[in-house]
PDB file of N, CA and C in Angstrom:
ATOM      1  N   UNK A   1      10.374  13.956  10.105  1.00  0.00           N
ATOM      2  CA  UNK A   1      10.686  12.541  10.154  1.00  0.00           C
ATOM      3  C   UNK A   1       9.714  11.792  11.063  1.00  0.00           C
ATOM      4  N   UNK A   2       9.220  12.362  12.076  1.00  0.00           N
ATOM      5  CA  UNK A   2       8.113  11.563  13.061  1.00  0.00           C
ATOM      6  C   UNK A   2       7.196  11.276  12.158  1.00  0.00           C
ATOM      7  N   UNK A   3       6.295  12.190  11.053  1.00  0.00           N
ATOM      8  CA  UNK A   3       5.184  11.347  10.187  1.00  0.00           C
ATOM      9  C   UNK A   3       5.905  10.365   9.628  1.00  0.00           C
ATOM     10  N   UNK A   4       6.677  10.253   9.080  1.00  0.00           N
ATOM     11  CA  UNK A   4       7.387   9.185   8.397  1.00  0.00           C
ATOM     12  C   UNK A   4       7.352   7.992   9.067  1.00  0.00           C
ATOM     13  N   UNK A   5       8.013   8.230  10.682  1.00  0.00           N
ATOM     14  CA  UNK A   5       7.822   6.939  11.731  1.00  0.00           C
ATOM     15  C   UNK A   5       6.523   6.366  12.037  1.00  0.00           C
ATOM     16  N   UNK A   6       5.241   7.692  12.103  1.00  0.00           N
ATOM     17  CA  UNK A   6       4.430   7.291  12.758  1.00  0.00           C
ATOM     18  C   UNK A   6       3.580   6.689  11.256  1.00  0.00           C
ATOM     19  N   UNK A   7       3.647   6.993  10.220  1.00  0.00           N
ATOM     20  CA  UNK A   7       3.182   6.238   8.821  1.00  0.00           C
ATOM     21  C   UNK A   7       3.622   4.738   8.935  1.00  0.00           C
ATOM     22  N   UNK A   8       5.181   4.285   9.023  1.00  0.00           N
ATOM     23  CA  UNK A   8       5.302   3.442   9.069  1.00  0.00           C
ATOM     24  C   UNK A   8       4.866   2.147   9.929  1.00  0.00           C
ATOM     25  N   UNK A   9       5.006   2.931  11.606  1.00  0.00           N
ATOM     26  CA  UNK A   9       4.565   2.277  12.455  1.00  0.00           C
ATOM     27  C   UNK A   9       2.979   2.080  12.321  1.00  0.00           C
ATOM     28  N   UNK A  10       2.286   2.665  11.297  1.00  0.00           N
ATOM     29  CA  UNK A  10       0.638   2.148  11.651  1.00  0.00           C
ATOM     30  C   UNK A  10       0.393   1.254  11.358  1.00  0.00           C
ATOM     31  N   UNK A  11       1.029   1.079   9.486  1.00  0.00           N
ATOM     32  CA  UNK A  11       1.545   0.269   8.085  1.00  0.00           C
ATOM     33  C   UNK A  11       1.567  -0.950   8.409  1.00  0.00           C
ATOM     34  N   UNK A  12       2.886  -0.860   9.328  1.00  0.00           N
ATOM     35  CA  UNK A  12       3.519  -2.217   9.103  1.00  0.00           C
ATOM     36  C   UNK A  12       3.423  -2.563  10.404  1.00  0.00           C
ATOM     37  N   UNK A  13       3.075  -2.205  11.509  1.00  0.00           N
ATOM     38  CA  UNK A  13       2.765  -3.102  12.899  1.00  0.00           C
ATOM     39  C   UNK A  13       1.368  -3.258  13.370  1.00  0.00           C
ATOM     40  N   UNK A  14       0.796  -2.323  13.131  1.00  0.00           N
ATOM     41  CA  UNK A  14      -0.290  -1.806  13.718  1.00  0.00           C
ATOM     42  C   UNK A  14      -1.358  -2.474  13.182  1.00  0.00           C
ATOM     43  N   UNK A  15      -1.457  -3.004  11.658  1.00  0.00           N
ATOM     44  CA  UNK A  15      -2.309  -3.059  10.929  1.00  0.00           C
ATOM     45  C   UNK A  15      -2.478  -4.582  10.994  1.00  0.00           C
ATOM     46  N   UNK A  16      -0.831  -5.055  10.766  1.00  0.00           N
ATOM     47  CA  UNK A  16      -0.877  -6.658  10.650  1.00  0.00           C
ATOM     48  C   UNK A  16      -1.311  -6.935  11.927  1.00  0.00           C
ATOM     49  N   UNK A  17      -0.982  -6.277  12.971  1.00  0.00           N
ATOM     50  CA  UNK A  17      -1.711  -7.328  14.638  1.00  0.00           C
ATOM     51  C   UNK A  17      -3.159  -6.900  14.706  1.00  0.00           C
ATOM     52  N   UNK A  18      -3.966  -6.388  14.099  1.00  0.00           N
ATOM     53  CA  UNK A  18      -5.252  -6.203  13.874  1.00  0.00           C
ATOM     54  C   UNK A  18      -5.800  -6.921  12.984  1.00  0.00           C
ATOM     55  N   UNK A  19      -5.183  -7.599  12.021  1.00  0.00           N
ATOM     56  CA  UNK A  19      -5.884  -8.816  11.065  1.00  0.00           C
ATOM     57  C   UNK A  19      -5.394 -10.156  11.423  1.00  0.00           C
ATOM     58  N   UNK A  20      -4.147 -10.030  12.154  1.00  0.00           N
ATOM     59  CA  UNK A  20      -4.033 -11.134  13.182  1.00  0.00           C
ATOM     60  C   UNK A  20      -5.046 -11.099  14.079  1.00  0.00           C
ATOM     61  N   UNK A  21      -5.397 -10.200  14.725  1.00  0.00           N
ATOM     62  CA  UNK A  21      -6.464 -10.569  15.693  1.00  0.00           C
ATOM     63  C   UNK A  21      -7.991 -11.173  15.183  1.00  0.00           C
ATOM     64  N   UNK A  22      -8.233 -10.199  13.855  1.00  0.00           N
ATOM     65  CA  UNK A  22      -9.058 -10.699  12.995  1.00  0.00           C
ATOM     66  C   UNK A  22      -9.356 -11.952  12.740  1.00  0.00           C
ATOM     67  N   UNK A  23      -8.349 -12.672  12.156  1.00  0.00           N
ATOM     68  CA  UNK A  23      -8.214 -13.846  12.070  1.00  0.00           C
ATOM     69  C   UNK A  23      -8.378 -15.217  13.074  1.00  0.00           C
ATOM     70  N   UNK A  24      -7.807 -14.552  14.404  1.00  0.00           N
ATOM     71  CA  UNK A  24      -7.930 -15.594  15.252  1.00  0.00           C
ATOM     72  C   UNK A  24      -8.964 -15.556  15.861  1.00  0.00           C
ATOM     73  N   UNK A  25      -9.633 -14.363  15.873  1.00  0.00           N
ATOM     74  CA  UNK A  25     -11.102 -14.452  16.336  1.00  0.00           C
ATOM     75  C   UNK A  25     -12.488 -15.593  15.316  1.00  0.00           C
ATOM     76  N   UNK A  26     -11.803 -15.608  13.918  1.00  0.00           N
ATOM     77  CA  UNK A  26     -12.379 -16.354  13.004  1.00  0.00           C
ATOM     78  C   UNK A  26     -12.390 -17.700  13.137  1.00  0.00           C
ATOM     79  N   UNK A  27     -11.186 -18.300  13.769  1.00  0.00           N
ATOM     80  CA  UNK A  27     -10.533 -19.595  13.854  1.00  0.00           C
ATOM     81  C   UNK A  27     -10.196 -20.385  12.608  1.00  0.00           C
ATOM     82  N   UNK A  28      -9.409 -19.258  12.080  1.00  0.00           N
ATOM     83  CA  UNK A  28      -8.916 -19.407  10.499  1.00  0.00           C
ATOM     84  C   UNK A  28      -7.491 -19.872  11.073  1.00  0.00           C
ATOM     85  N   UNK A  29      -6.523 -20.037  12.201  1.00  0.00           N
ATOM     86  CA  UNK A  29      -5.566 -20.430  12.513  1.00  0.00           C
ATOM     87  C   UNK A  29      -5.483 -21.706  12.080  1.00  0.00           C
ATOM     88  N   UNK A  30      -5.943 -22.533  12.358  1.00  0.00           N
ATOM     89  CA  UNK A  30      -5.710 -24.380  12.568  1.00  0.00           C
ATOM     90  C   UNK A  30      -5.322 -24.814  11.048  1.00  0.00           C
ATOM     91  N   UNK A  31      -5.240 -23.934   9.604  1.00  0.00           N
ATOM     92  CA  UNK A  31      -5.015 -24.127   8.838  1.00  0.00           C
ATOM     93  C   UNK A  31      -4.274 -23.374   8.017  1.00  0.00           C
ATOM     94  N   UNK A  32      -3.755 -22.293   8.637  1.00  0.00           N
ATOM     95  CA  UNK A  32      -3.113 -21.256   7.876  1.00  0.00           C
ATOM     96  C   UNK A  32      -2.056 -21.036   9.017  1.00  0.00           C
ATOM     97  N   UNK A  33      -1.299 -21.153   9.336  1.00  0.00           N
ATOM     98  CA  UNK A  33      -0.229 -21.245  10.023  1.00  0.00           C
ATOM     99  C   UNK A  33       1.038 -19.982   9.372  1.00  0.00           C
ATOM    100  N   UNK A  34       1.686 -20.636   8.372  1.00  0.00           N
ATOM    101  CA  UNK A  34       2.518 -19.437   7.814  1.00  0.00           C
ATOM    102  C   UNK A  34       1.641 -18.321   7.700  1.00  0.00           C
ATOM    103  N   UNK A  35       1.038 -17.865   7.476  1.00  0.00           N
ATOM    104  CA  UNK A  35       0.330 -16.664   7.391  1.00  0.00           C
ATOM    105  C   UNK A  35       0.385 -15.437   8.703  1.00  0.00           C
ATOM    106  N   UNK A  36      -0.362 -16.517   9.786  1.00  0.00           N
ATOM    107  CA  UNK A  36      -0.080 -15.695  11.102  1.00  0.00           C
ATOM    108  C   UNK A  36       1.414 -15.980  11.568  1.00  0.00           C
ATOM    109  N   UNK A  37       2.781 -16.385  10.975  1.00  0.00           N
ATOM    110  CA  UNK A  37       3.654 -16.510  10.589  1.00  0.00           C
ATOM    111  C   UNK A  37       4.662 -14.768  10.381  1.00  0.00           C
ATOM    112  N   UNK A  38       3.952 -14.625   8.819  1.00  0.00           N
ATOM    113  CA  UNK A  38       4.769 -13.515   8.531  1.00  0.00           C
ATOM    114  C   UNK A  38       3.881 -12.142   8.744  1.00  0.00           C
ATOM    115  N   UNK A  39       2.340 -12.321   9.465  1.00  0.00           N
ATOM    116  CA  UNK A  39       1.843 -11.614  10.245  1.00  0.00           C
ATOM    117  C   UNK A  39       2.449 -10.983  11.485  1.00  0.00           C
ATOM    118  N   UNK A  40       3.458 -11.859  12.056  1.00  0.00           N
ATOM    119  CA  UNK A  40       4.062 -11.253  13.458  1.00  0.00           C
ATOM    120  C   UNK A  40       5.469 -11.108  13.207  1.00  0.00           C
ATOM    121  N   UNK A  41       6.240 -11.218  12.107  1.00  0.00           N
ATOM    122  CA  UNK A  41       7.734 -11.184  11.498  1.00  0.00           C
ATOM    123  C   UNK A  41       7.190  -9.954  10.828  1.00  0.00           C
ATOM    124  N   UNK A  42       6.554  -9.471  10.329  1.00  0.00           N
ATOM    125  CA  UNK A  42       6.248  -7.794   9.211  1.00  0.00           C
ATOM    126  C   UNK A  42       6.722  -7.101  11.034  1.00  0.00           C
ATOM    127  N   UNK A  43       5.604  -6.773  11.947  1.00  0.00           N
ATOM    128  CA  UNK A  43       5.915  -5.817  13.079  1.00  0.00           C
ATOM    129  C   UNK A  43       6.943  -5.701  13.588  1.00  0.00           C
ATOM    130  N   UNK A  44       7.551  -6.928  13.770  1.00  0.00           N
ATOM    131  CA  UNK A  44       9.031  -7.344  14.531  1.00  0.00           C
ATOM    132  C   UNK A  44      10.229  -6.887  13.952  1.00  0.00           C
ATOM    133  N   UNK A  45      10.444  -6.724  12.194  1.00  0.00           N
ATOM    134  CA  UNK A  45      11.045  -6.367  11.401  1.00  0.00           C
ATOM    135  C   UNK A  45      10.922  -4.590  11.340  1.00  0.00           C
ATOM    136  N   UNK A  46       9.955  -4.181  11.691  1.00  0.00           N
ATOM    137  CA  UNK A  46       9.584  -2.979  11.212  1.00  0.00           C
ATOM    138  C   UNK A  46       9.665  -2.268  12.332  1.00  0.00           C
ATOM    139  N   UNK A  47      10.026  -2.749  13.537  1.00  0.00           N
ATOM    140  CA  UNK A  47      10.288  -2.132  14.516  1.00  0.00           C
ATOM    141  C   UNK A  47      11.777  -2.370  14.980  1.00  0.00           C
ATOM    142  N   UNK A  48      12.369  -3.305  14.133  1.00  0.00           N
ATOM    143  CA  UNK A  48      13.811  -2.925  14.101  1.00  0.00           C
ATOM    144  C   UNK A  48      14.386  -2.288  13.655  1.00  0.00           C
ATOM    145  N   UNK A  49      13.275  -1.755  12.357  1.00  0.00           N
ATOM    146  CA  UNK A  49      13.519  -0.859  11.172  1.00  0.00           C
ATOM    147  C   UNK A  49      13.527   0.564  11.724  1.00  0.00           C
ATOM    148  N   UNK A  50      12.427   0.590  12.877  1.00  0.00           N
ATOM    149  CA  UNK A  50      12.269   1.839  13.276  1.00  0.00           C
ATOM    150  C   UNK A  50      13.259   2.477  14.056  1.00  0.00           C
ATOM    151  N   UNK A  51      13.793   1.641  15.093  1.00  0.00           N
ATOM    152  CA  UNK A  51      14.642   1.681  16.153  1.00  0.00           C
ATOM    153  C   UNK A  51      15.790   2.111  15.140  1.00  0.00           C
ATOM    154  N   UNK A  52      16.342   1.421  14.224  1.00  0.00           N
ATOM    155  CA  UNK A  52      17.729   1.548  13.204  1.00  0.00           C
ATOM    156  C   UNK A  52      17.349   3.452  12.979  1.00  0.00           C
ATOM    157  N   UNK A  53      16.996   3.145  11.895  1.00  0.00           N
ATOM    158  CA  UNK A  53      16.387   4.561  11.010  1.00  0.00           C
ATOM    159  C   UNK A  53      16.100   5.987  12.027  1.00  0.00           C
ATOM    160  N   UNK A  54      15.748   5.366  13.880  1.00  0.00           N
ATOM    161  CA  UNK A  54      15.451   6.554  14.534  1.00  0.00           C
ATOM    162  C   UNK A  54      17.233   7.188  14.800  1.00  0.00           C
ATOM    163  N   UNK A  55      17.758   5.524  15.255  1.00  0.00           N
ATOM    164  CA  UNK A  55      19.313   6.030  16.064  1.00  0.00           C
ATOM    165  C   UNK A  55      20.350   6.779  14.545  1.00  0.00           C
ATOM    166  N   UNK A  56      19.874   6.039  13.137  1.00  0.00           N
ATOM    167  CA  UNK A  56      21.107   6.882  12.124  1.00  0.00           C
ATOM    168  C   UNK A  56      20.433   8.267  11.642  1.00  0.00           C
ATOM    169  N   UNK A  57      19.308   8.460  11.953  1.00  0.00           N
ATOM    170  CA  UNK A  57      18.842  10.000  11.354  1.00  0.00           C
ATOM    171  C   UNK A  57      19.055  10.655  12.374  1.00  0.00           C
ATOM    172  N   UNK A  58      19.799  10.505  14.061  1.00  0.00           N
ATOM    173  CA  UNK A  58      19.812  11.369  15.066  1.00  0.00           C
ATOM    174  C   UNK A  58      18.776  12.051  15.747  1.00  0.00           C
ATOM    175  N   UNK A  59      17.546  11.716  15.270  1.00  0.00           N
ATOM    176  CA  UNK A  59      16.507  12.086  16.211  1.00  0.00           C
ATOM    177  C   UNK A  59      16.059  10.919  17.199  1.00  0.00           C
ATOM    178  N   UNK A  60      16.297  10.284  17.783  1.00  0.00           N
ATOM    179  CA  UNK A  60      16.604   9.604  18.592  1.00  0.00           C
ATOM    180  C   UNK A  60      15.828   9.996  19.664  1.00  0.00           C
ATOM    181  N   UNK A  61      13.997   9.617  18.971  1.00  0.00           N
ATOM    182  CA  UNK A  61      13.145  10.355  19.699  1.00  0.00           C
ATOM    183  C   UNK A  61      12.890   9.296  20.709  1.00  0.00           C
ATOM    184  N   UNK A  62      12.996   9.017  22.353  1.00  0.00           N
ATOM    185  CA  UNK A  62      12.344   8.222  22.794  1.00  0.00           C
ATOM    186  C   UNK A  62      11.407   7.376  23.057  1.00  0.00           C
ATOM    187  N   UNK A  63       9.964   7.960  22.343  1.00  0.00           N
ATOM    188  CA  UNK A  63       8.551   7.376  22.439  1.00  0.00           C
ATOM    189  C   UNK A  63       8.750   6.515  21.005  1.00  0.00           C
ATOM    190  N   UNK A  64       9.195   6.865  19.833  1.00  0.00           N
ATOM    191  CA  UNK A  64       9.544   5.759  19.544  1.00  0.00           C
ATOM    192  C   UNK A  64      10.382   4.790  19.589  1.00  0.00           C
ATOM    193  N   UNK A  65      11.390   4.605  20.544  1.00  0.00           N
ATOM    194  CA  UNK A  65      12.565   3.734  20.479  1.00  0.00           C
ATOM    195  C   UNK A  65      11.349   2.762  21.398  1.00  0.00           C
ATOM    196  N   UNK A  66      10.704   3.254  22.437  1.00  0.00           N
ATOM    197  CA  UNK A  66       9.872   2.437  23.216  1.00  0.00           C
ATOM    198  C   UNK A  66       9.061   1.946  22.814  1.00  0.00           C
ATOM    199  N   UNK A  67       7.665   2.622  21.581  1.00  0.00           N
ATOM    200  CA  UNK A  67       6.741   1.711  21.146  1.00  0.00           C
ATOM    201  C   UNK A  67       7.313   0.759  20.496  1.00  0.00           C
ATOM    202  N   UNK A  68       8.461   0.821  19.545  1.00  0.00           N
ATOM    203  CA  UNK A  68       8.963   0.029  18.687  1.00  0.00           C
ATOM    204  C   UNK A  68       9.305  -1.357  19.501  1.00  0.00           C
ATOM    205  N   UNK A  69      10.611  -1.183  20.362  1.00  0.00           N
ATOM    206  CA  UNK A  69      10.352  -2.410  21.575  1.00  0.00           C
ATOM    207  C   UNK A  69       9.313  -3.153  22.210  1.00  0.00           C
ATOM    208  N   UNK A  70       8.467  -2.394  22.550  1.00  0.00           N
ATOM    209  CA  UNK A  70       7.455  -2.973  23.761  1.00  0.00           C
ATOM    210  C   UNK A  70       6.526  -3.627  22.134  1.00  0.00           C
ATOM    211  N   UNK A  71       6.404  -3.078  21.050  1.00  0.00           N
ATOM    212  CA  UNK A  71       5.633  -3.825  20.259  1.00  0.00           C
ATOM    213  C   UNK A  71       6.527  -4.751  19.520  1.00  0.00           C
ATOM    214  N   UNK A  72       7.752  -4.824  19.598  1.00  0.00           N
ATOM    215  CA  UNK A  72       8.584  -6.095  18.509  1.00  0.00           C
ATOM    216  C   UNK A  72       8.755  -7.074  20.101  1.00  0.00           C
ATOM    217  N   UNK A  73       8.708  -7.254  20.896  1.00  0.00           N
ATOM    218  CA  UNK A  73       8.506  -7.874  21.814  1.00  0.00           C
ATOM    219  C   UNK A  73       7.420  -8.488  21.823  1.00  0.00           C
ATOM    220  N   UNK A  74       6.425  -7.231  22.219  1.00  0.00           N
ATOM    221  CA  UNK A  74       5.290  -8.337  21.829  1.00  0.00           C
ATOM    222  C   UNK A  74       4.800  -9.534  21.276  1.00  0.00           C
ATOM    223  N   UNK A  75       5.455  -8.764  19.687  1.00  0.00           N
ATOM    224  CA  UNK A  75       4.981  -9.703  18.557  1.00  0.00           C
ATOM    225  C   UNK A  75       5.645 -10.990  18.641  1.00  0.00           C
ATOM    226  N   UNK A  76       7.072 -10.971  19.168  1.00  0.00           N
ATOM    227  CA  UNK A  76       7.534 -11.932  19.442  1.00  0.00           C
ATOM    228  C   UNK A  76       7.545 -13.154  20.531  1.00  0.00           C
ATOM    229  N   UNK A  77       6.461 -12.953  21.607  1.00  0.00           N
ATOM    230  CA  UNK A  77       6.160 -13.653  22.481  1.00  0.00           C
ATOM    231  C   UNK A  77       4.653 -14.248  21.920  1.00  0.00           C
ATOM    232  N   UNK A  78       4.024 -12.890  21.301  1.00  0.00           N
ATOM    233  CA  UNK A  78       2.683 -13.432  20.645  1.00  0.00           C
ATOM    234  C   UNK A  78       3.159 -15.385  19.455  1.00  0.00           C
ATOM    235  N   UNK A  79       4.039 -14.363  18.988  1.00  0.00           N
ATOM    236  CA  UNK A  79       4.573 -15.678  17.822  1.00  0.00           C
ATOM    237  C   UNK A  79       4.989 -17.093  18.783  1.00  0.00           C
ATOM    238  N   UNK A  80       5.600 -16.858  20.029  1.00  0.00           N
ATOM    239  CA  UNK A  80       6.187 -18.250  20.648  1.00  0.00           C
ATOM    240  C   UNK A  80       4.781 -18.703  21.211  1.00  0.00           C
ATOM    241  N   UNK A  81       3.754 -18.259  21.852  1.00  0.00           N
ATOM    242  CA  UNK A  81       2.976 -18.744  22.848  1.00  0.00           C
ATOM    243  C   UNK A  81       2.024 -19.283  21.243  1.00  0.00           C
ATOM    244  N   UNK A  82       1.797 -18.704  19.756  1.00  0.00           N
ATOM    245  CA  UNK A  82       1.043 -19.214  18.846  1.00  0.00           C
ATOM    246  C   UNK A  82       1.273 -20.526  18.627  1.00  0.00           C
ATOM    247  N   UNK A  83       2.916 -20.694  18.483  1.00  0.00           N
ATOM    248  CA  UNK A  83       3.462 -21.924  18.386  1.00  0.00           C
ATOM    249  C   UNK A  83       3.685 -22.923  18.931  1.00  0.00           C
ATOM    250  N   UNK A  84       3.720 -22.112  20.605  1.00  0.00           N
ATOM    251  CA  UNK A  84       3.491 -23.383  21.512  1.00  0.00           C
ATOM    252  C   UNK A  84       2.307 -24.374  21.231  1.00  0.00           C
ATOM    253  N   UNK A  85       0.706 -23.330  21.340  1.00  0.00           N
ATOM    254  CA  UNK A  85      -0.049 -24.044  21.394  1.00  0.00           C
ATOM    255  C   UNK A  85      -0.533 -24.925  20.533  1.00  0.00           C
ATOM    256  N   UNK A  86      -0.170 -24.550  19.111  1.00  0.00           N
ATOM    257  CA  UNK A  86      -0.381 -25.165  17.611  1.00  0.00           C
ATOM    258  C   UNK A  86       0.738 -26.736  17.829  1.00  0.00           C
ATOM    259  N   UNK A  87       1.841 -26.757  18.868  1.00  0.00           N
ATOM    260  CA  UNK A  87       2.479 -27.963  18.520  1.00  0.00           C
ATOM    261  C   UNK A  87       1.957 -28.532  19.988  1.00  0.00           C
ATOM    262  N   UNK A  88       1.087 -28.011  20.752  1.00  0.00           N
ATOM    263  CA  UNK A  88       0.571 -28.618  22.105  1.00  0.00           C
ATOM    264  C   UNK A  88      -0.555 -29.670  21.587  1.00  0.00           C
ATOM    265  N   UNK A  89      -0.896 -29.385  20.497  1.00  0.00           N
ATOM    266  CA  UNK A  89      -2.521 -29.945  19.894  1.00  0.00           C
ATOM    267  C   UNK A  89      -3.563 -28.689  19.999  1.00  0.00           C
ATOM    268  N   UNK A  90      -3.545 -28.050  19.990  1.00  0.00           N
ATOM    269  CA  UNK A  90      -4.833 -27.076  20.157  1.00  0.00           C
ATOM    270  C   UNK A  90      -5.234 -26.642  18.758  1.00  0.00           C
TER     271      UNK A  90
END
């Protein structure tokens, strides 16, 4: 079951905050908004997914209950401070 976690976790968190970063290094933001949108809702989702799926299959491995947090956190402060600045004028 860990390849399974660690497949998913590359997939679906890992990949989208790397073309998010992609992107904002481009300064493709100022016009695509939803995009870097459901860019940081895929990780956030998928690390609730992970956390769920670790605690009902009983392996209830720690290193992932933690990456999953410390990265759906992330994504979710990444998403407020995007939005701040997009409604600040920037």
């Amino acid at each position: 079951m860990k390849n399974n976690f660690f497949t998913i976790f590359i997939t679906t968190t890992i990949i989208p905050i790397l073309v998010l970063f992609y992107l904002l290094s481009s300064n493709y933001y100022s016009s695509h908004r939803t995009i870097f949108s459901v860019l940081l809702l895929i990780p956030v989702l998928s690390c609730i997914y992970i956390i769920r799926k670790n605690y009902l299959t009983g392996t209830k491995s720690a290193l992932w209950n933690i990456l999953s947090v410390i990265f759906g956190i992330g994504s979710l402060l990444l998403l407020y401070i995007l939005y701040s600045l997009s409604n600040f004028g920037f």
